[in-house]
Protein backbone atom coordinates (compact mmCIF):
# COMPACT_ATOMS: atom_id res chain seq x y z
CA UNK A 1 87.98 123.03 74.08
CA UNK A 2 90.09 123.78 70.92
CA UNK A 3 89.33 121.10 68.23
CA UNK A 4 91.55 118.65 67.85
CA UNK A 5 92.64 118.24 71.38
CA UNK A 6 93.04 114.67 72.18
CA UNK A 7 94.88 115.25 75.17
CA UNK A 8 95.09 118.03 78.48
CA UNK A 9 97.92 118.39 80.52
CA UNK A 10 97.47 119.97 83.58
CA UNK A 11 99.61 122.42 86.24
CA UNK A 12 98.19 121.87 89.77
CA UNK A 13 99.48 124.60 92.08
CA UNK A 14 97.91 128.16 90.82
CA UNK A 15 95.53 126.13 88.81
CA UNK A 16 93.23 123.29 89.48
CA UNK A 17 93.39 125.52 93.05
CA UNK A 18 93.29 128.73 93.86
CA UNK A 19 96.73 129.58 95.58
CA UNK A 20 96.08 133.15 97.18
CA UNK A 21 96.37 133.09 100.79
CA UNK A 22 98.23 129.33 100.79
CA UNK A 23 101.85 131.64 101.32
CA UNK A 24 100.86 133.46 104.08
CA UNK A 25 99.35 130.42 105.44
CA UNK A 26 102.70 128.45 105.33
CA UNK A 27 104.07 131.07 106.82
CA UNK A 28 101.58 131.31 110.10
CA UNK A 29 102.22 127.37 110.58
CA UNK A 30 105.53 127.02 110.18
CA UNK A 31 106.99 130.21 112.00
CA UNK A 32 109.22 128.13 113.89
CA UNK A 33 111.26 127.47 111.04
CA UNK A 34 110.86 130.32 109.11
CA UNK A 35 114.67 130.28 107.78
CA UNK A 36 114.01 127.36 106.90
CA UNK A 37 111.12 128.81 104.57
CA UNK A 38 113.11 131.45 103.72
CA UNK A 39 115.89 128.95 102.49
CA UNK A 40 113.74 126.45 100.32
CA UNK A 41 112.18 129.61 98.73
CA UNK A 42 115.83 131.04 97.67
CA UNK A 43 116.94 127.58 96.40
CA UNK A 44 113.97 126.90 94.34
CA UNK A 45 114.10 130.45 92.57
CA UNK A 46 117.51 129.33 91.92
CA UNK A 47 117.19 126.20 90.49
CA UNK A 48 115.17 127.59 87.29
CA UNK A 49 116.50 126.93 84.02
CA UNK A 50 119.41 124.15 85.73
CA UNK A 51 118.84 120.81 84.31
CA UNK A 52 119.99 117.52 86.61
CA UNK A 53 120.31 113.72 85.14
CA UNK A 54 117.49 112.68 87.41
CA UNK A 55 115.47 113.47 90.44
CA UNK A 56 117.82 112.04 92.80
CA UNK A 57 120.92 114.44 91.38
CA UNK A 58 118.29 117.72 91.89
CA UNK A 59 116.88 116.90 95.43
CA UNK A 60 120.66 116.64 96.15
CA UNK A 61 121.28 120.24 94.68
CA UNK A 62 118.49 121.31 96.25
CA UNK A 63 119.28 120.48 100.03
CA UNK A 64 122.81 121.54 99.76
CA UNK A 65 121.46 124.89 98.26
CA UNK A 66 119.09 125.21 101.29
CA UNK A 67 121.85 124.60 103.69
CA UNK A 68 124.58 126.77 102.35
CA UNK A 69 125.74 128.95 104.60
CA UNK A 70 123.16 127.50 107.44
CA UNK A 71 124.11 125.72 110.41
CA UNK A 72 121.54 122.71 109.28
CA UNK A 73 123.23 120.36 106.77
CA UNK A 74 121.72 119.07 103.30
CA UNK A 75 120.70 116.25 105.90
CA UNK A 76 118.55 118.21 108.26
CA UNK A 77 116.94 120.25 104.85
CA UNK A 78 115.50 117.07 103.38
CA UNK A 79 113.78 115.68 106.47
CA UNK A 80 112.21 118.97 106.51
CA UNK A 81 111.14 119.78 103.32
CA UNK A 82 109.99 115.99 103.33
CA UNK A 83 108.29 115.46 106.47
CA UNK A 84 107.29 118.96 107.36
CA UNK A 85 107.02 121.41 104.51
CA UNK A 86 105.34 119.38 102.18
CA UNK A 87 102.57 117.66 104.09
CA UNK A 88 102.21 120.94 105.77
CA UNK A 89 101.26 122.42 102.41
CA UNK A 90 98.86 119.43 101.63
CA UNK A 91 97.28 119.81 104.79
CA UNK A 92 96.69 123.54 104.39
CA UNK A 93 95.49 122.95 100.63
CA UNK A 94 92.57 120.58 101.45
CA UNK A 95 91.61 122.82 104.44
CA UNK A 96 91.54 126.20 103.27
CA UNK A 97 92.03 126.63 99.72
CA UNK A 98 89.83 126.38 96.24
CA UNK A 99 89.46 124.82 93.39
CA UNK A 100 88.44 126.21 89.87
CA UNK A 101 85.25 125.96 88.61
CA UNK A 102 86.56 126.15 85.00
CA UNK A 103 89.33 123.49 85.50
CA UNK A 104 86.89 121.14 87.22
CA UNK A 105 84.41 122.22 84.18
CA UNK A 106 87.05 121.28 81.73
CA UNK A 107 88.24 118.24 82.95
CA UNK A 108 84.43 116.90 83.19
CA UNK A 109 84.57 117.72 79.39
CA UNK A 110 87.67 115.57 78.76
CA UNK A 111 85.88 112.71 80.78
CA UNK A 112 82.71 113.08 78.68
CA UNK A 113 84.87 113.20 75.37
CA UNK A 114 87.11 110.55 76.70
CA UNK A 115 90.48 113.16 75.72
CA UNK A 116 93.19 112.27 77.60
CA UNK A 117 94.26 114.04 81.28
CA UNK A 118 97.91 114.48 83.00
CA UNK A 119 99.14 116.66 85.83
CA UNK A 120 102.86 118.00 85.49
CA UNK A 121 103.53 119.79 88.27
CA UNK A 122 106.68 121.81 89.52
CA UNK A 123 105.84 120.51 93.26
CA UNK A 124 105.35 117.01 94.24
CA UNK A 125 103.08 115.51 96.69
CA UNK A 126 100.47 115.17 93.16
CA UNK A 127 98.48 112.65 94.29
CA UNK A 128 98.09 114.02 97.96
CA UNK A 129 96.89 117.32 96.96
CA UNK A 130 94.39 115.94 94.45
CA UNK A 131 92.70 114.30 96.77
CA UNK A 132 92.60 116.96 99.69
CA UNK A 133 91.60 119.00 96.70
CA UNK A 134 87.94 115.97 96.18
CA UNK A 135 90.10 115.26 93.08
CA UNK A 136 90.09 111.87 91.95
CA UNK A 137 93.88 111.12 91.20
CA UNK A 138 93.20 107.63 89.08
CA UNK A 139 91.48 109.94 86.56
CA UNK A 140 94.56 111.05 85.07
CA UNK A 141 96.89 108.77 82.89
CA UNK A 142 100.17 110.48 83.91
CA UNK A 143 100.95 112.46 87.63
CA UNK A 144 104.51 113.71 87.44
CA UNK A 145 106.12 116.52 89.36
CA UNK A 146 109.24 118.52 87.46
CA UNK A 147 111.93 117.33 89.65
CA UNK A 148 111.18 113.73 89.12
CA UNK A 149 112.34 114.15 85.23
CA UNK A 150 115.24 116.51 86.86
CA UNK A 151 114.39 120.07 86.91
CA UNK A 152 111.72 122.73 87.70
CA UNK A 153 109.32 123.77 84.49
CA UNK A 154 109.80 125.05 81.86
CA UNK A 155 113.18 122.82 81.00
CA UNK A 156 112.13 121.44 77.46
CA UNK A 157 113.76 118.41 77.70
CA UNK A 158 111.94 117.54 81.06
CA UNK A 159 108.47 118.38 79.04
CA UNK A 160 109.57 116.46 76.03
CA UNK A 161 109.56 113.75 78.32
CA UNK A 162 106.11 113.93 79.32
CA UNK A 163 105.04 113.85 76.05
CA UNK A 164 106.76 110.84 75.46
CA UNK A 165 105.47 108.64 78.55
CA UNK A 166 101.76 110.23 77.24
CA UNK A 167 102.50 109.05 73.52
CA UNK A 168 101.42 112.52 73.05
CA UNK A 169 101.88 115.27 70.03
CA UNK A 170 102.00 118.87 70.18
CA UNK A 171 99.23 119.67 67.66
CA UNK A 172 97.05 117.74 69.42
CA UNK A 173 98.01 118.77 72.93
CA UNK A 174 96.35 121.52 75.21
CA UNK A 175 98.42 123.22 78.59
CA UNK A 176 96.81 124.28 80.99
CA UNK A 177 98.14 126.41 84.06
CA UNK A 178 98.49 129.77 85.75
CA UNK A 179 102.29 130.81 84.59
CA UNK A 180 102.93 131.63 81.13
CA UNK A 181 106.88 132.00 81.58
CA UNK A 182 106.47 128.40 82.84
CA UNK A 183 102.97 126.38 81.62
CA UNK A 184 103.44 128.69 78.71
CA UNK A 185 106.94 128.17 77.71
CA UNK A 186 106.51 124.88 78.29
CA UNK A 187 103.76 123.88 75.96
CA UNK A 188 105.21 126.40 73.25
CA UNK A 189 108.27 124.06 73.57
CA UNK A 190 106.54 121.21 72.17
CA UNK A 191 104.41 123.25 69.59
CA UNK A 192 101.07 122.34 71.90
CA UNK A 193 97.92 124.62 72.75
CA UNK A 194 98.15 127.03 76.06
CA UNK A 195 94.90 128.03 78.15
CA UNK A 196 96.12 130.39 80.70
CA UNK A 197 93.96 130.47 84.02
CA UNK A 198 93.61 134.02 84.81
CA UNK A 199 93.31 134.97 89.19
């Protein structure tokens, strides 16, 4: 733990788990659908670096992204991605994949040293997949996925406002997560400390 750090914010997909395998996986469940797989995939790659007001005004880009062009309307997208993608991932995440050793090591150090824990996440479904994951969720002062604050990591307004609902400073902040074009960016945007997980 670099000194100083009073508080750790955490990714969670690609880094409190493991994520190998969880693709293929999604794909092997949900083959019935697979253009609609193929469509949330598309829209989500192009929704980086586009800023909304709020979650609401994303989710609405989103689904009409993921229909264009589709015979399923915006409509038909979010019931999906809702009710079928997303506890389909948690599901598959508490059966089959990982966690980290070091990122379960580490946050038993912030416990013991009483530092301060948060999960910003580009996916939602936070809570869910910490506990599939044995992960108690009430251990962390602030759960919040990216689209909630309007827009997929690393926006640096969006991660400006996490530090604000922590009360947080750079200096005395530590990243965590798996992507340094997105955990990374986004803690350099506030001036806070990055540990990259390696796979």
């Amino acid at each position: 733990m670099p000194n100083g750090v009073r508080t750790v914010v955490f990714d969670l997909d690609g880094t409190v788990y493991d994520k190998r395998g969880l693709a293929g996986r999604m794909v092997g469940k949900l083959w019935w659908c697979l253009p609609l797989l193929a469509a949330e995939r598309l829209a989500r790659r192009n929704m980086h670096y586009v800023q909304f007001a709020d979650e609401e005004e994303f989710f609405g880009y989103f689904f009409a992204t993921m229909s264009r062009g589709h015979w399923w309307g915006a409509g038909i997208a979010a019931e999906w991605y809702r009710h079928v993608y997303i506890p389909t991932m948690v599901r598959l995440i508490g059966k089959y994949q990982k966690t980290r050793p070091e990122v379960l090591a580490l946050m038993a150090e912030c416990r013991e040293r009483g530092i301060r824990m948060a999960v910003y996440s580009d996916y939602g479904a936070v809570a869910e997949k910490l506990e599939v994951l044995g992960i108690d969720p009430g251990q962390f002062e602030l759960l919040v996925s990216a689209p909630e604050l309007g827009a997929l990591k690393p926006c640096e307004p969006c991660v400006r406002r996490v530090m604000e609902m922590l009360g947080a400073e750079g200096e005395s902040t530590l990243f965590v997560g798996d992507r340094e074009d997105k955990d990374g960016a986004s803690a350099r945007a506030v001036g806070a400390k990055f540990w990259k997980v390696e796979s």
